[in-house]
Protein backbone atom coordinates (compact mmCIF):
# COMPACT_ATOMS: atom_id res chain seq x y z
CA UNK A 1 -53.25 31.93 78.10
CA UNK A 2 -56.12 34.33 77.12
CA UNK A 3 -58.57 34.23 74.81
CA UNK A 4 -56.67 36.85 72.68
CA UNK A 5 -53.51 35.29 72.64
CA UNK A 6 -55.11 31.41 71.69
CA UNK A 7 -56.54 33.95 68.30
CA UNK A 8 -53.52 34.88 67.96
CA UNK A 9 -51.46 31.59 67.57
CA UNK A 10 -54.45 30.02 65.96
CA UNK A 11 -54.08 32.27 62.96
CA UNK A 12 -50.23 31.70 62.88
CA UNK A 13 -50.26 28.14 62.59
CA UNK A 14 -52.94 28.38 59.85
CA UNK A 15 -50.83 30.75 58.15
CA UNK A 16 -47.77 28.16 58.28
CA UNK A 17 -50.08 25.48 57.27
CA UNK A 18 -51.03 27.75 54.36
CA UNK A 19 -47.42 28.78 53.82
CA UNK A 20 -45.77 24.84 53.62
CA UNK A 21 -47.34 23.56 50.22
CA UNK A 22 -46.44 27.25 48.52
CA UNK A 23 -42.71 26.67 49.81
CA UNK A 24 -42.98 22.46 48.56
CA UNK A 25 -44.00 23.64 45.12
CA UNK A 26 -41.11 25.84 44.61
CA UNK A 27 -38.60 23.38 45.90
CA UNK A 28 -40.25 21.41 43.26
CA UNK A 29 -39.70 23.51 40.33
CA UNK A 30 -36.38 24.06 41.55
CA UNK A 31 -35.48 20.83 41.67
CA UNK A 32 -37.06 20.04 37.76
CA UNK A 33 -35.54 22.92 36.66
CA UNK A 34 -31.53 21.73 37.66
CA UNK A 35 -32.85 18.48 36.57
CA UNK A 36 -33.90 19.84 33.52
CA UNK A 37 -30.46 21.65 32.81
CA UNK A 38 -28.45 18.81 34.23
CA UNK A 39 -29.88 16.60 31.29
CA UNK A 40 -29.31 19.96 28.66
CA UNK A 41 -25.78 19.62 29.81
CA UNK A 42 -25.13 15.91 29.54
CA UNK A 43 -26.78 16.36 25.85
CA UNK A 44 -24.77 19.35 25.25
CA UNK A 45 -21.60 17.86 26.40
CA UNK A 46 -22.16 14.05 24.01
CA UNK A 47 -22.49 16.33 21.44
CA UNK A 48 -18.88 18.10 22.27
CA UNK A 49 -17.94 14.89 22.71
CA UNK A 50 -19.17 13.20 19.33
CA UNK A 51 -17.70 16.63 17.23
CA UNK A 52 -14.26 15.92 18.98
CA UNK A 53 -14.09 12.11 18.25
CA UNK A 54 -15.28 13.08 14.73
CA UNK A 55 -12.71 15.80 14.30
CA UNK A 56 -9.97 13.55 15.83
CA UNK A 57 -11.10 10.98 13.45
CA UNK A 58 -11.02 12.89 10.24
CA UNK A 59 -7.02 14.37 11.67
CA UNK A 60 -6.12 10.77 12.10
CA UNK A 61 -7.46 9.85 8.65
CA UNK A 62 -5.88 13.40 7.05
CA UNK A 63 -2.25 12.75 8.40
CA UNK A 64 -2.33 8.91 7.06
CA UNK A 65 -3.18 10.18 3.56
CA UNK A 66 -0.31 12.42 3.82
CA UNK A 67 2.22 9.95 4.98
CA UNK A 68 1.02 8.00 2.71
CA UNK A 69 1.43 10.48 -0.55
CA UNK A 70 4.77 11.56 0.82
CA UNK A 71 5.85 8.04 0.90
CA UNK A 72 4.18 7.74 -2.63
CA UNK A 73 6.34 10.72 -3.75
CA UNK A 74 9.27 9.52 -2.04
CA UNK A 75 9.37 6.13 -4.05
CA UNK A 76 8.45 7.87 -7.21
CA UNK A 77 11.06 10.40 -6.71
CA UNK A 78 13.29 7.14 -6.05
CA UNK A 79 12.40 4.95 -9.21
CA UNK A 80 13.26 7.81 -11.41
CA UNK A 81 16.45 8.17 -10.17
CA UNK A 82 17.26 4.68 -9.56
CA UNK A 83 15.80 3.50 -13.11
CA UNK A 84 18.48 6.61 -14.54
CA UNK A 85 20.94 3.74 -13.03
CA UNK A 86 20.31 1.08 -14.81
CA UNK A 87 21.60 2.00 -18.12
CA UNK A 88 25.04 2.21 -16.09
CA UNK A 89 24.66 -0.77 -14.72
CA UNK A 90 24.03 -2.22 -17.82
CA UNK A 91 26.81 -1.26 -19.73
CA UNK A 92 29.37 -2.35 -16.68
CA UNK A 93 27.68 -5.34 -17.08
CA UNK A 94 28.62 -5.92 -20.81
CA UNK A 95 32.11 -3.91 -21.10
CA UNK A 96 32.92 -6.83 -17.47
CA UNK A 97 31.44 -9.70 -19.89
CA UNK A 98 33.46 -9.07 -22.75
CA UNK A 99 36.93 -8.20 -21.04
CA UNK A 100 39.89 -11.30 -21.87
CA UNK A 101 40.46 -13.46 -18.94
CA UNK A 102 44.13 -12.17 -19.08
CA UNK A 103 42.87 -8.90 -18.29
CA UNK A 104 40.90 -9.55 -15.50
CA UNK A 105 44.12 -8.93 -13.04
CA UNK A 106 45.02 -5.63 -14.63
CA UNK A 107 44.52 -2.61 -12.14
CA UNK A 108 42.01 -0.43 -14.43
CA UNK A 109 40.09 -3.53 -14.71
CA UNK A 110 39.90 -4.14 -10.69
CA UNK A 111 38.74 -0.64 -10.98
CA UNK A 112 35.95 -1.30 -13.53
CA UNK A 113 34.84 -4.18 -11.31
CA UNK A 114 35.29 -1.86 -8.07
CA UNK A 115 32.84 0.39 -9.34
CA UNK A 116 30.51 -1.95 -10.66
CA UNK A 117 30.26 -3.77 -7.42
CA UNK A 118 29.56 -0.23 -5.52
CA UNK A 119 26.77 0.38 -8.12
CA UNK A 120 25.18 -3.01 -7.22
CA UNK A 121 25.63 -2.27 -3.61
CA UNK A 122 24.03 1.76 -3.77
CA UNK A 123 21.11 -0.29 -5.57
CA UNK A 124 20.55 -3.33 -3.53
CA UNK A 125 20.81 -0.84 -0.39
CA UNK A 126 18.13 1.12 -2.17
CA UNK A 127 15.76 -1.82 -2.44
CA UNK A 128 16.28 -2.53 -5.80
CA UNK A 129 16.30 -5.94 -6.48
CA UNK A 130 16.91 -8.54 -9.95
CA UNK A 131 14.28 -10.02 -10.99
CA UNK A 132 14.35 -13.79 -11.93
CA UNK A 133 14.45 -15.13 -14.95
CA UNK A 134 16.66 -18.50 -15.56
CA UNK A 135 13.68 -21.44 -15.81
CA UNK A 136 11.44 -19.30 -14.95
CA UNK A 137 7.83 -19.19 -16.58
CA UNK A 138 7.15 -15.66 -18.72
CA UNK A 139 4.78 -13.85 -16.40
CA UNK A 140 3.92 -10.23 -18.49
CA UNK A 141 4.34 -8.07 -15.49
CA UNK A 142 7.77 -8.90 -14.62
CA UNK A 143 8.79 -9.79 -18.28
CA UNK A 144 9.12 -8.84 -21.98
CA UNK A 145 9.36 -10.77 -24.78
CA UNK A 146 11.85 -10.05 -27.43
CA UNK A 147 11.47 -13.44 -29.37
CA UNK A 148 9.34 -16.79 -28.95
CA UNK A 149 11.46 -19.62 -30.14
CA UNK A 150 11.32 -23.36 -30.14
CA UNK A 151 13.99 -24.69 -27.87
CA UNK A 152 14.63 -28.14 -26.57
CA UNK A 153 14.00 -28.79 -23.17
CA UNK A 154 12.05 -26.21 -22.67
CA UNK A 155 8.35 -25.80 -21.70
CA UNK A 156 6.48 -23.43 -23.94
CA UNK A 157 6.17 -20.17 -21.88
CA UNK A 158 9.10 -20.98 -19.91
CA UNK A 159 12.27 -17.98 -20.66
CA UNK A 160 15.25 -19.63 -22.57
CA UNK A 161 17.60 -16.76 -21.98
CA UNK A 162 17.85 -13.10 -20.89
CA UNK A 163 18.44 -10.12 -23.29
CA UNK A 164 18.25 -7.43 -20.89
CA UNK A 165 18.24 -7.14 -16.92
CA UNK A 166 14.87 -6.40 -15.18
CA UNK A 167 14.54 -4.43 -12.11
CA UNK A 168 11.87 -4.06 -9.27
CA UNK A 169 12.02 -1.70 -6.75
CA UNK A 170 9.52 -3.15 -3.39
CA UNK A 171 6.50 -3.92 -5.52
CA UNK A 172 7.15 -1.94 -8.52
CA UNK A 173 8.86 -2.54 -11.74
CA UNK A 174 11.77 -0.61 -12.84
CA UNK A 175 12.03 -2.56 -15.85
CA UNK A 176 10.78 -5.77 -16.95
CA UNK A 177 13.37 -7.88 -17.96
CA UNK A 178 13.60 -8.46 -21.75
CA UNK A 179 13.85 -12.05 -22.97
CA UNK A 180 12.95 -14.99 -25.36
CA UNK A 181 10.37 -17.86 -24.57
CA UNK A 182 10.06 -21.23 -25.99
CA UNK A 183 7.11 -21.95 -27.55
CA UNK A 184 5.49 -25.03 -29.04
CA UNK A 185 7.18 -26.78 -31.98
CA UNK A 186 6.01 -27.18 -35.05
CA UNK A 187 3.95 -30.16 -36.27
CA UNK A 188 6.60 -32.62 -37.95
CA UNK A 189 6.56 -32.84 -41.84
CA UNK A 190 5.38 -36.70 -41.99
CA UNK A 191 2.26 -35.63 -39.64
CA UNK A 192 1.81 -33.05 -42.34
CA UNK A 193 2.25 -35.26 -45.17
CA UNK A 194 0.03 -37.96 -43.52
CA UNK A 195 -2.91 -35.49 -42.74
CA UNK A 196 -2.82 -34.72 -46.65
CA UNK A 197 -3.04 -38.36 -47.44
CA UNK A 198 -6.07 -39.42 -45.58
CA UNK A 199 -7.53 -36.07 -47.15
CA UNK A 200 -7.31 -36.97 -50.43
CA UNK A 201 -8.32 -40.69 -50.06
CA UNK A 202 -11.72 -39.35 -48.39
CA UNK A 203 -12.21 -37.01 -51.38
């Protein structure tokens, strides 16, 4: 090799020498910038991600409100017509309790009691249910009182007999069921008279 040509491949190898930490950087830079929009992306996508759970979220929550306003409406729309009933079913109930025993074998009057026991099945198949009153304590949300009266046997605030039906429909009242309550008796005369007695022998 000659003089010239060891020049020559001198200077090349400087110049690739030169050339190597130019080319390093730039791989470099490269590599922070996809790092640097990888990380954008992952950001950019937990934010997508976040909206959509939220959105999901707030449907979820948006179509259980409405089921549960059209189910609102639905037993509203239900107790009004149901509690229309109830008059009916109160009259059958008083025309059936008054009829003669002789008449009870009659054909109109199998027809009366035909119809009144499909009322009392349309209702019952509605969810429409008594409510309890015979011995039972007066409790103002299921019952009304008509009368408090003393009554033997009786508890005060217990019911001693019904007036009127009451209905509830699932958890709400149709109508509370009217009726009268015992309440305490009255002190007896010789307690009065004694009380009086001691009073005036103090004085």
């Amino acid at each position: 090799m000659t003089e010239k040509e060891k020049k020559k491949d001198h200077t090349e190898t400087v110049e690739e020498e030169t050339e190597t930490p130019t080319e390093t950087s730039e791989e470099t830079e490269k590599e922070l910038d996809v790092e640097e929009q990888l990380e954008k992306a992952q950001t950019q996508a937990a934010e997508y991600l976040d909206g959509w759970q939220r959105t999901q979220a707030e449907f979820s929550n948006y179509k259980k409100r409405q089921e549960t306003e059209r189910a609102q409406m639905r037993t509203r729309v239900s107790a009004d017509v149901l509690g229309k009933l109830l008059p009916i079913a109160d009259d059958f109930e008083r025309a059936i309790s008054t009829l003669p025993v002789e008449f009870s074998r009659l054909t109109w009057c199998e027809g009366i009691l035909m119809i009144k026991y499909k009322l009392d099945a349309i209702l019952k198949s509605e969810g429409v249910e008594p409510i309890e009153t015979d011995g039972q304590a007066f409790d103002p949300r299921y019952h009304e009182a008509v009368t408090y009266e003393e009554a033997a046997g009786y508890e005060e605030g217990h019911i001693i007999g019904e007036v009127q039906k009451g209905y509830t429909l699932g958890e709400r009242v149709l109508r509370p069921a009217l009726v009268r309550v015992a309440k305490a008796p009255a002190a007896p005369p010789e307690e009065k008279d004694e009380n009086s007695d001691t009073s005036e022998d103090k004085e």
